[in-house]
N, C-alpha and C. Protein backbone atom coordinates (compact mmCIF):
# COMPACT_ATOMS: atom_id res chain seq x y z
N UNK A 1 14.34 -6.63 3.51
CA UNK A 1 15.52 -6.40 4.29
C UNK A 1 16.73 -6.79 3.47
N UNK A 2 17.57 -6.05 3.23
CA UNK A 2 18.73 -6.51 2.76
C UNK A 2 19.99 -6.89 3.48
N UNK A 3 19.94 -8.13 3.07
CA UNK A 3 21.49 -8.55 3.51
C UNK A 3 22.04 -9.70 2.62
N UNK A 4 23.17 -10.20 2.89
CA UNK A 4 24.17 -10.96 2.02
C UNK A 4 23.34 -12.00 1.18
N UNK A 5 22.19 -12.33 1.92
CA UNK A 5 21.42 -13.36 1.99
C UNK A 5 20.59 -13.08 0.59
N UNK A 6 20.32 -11.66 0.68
CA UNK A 6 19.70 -11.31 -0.58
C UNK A 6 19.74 -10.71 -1.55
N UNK A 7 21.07 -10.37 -1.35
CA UNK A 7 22.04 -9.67 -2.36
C UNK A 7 22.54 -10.83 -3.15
N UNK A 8 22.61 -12.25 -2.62
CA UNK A 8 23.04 -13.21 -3.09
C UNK A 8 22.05 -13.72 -4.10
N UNK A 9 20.70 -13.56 -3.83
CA UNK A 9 19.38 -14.28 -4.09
C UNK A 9 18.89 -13.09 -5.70
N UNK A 10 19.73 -12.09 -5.41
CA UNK A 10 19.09 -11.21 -6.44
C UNK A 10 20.23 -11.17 -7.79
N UNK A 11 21.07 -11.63 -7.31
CA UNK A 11 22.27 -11.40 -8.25
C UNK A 11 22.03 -12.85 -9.09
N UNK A 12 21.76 -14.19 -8.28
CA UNK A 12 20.99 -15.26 -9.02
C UNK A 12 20.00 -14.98 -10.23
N UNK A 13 19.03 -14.27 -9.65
CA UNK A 13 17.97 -13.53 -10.55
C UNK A 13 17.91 -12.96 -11.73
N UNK A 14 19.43 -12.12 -11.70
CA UNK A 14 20.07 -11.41 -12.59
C UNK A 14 20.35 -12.05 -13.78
N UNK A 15 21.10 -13.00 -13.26
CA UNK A 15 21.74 -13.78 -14.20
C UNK A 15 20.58 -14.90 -14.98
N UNK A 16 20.13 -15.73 -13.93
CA UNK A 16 18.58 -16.43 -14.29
C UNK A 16 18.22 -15.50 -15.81
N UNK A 17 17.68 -14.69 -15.30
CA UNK A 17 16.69 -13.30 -16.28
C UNK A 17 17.64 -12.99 -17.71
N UNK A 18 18.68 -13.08 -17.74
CA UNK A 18 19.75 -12.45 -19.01
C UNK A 18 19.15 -14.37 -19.66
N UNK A 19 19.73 -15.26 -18.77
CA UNK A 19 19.77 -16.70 -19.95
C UNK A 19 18.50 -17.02 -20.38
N UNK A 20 17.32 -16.51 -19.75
CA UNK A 20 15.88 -16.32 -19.77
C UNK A 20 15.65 -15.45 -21.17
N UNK A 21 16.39 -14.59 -21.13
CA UNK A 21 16.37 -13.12 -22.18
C UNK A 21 16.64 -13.93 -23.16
N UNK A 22 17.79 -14.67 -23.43
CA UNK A 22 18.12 -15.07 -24.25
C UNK A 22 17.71 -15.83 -25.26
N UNK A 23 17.03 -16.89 -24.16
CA UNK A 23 16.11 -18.17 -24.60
C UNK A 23 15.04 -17.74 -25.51
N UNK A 24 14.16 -16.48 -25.12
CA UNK A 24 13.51 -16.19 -25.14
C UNK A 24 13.55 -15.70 -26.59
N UNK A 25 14.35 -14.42 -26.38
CA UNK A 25 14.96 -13.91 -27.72
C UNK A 25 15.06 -15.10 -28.79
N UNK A 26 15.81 -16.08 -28.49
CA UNK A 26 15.81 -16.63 -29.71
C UNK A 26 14.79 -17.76 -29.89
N UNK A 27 14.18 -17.63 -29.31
CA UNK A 27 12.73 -18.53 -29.57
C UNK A 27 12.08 -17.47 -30.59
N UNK A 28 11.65 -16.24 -30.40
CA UNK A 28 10.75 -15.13 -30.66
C UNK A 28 11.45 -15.14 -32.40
N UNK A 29 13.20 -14.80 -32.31
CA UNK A 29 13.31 -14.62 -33.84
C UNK A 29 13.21 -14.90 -35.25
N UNK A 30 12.47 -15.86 -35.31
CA UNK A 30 11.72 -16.57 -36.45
C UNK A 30 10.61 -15.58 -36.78
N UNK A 31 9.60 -15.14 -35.71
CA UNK A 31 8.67 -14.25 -36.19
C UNK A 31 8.87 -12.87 -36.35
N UNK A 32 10.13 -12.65 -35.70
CA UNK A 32 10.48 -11.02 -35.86
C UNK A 32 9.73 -10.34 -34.51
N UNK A 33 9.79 -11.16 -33.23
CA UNK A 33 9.00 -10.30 -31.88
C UNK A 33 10.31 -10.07 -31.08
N UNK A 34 10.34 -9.42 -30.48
CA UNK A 34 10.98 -9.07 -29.48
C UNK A 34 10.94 -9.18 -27.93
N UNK A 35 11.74 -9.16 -27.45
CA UNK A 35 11.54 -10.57 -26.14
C UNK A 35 10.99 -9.20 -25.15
N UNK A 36 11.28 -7.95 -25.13
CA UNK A 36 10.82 -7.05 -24.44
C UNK A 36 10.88 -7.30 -22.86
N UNK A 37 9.92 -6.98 -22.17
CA UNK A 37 10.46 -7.43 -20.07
C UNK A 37 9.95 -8.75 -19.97
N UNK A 38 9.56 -9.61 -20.78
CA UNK A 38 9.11 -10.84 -20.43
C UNK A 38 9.41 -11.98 -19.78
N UNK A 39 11.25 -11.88 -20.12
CA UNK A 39 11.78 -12.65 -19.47
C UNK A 39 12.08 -12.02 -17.97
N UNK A 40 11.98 -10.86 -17.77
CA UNK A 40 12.28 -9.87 -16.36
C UNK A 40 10.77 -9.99 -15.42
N UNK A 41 9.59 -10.64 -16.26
CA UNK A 41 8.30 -10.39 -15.48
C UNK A 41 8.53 -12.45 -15.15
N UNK A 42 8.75 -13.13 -16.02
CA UNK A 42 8.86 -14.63 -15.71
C UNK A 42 10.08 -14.81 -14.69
N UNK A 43 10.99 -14.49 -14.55
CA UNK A 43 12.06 -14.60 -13.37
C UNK A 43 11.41 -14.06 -12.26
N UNK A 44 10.96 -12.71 -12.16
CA UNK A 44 10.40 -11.92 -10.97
C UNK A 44 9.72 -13.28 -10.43
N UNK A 45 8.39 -13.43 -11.16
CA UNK A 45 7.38 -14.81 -10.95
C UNK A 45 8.06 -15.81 -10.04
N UNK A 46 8.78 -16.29 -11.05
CA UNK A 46 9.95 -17.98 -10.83
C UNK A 46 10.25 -17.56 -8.94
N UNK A 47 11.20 -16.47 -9.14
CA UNK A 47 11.58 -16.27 -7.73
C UNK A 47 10.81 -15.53 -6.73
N UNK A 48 9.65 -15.92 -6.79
CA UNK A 48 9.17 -14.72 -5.36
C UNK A 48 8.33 -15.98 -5.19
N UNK A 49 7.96 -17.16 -6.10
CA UNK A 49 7.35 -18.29 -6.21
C UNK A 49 7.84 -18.67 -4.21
N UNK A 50 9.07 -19.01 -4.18
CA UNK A 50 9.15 -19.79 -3.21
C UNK A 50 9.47 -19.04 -1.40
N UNK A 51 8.82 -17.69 -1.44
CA UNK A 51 9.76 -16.90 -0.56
C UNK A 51 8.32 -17.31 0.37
N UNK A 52 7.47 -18.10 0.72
CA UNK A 52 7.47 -18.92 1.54
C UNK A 52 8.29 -20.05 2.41
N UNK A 53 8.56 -20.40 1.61
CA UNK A 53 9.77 -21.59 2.13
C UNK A 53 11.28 -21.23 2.45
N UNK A 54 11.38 -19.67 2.19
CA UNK A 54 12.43 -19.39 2.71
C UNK A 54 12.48 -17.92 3.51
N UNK A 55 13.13 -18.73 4.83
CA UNK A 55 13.31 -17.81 5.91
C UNK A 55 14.09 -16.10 6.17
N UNK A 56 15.00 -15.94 4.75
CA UNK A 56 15.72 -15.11 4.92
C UNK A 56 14.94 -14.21 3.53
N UNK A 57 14.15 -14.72 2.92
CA UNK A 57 13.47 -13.82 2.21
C UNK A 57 11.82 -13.64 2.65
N UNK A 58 11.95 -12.11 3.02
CA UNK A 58 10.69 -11.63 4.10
C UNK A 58 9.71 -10.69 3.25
N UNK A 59 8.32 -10.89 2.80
CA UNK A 59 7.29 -9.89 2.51
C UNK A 59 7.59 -8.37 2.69
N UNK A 60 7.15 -7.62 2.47
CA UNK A 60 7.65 -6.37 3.00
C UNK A 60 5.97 -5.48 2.26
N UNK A 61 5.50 -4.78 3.42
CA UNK A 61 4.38 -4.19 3.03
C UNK A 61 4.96 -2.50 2.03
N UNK A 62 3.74 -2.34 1.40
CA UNK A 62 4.61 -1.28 0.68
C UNK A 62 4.54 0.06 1.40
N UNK A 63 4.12 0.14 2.56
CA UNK A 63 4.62 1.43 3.14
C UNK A 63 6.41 1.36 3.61
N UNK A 64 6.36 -0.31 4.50
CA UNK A 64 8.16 -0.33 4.41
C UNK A 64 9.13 -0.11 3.36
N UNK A 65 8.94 0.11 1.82
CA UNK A 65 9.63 0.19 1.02
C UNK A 65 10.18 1.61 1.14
N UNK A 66 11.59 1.76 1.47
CA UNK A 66 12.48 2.68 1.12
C UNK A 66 13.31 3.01 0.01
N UNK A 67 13.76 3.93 -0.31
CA UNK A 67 14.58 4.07 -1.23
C UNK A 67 16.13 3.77 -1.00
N UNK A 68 17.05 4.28 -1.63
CA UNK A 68 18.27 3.44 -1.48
C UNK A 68 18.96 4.43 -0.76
N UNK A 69 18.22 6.32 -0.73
CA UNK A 69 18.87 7.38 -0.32
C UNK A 69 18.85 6.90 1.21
N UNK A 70 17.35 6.37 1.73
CA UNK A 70 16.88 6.29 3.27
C UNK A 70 17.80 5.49 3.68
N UNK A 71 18.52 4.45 2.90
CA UNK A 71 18.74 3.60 3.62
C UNK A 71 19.98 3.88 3.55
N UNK A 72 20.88 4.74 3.09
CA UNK A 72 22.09 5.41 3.13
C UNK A 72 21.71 5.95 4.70
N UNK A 73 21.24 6.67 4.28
CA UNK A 73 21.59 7.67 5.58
C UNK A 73 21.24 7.36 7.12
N UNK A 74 20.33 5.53 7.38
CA UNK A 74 21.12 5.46 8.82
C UNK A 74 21.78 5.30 8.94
C-alpha cells in the first residue's frame, strides 16, 4: 500500500543503498570487482528485515501487486 509512510521508508532505502554502493565499491577496488546489485540485494534484505515490527509496512501477496498504470487510473 502506498502512502507517505512508505514513500518515506523507500526514499530511506534509496539513499541507505547509494552509501552501501559506495562502501562497497570501494572495498571491491583493490581487486578490480565491481559492486554490481549487491548493495541493492543487501538493503532490499536490511529493510524488509523488520516489516514485522512495523505497522505501516504490510506483506502484499503477489496477485495484489499492481502496476503504477492501475493505480493511476482509480
Amino acid at each position: 500500500m502506498l502512502n507517505w509512510r512508505s514513500t518515506i521508508y523507500a526514499l530511506i532505502a534509496a539513499i541507505f543503498s547509494a552509501i552501501v554502493f559506495a562502501a562497497i565499491g570501494v572495498g571491491l577496488s583493490p581487486i578490480g570487482m565491481p559492486a554490481l546489485t549487491a548493495p541493492f540485494v543487501l538493503t532490499a534484505w536490511v529493510f524488509l528485515l523488520p516489516t514485522s515490527g512495523f505497522r505501516a509496512l504490510q506483506r502484499v501477496s503477489v496477485a495484489g501487486v499492481r502496476s503504477p498504470e492501475s493505480t493511476r487510473a482509480e
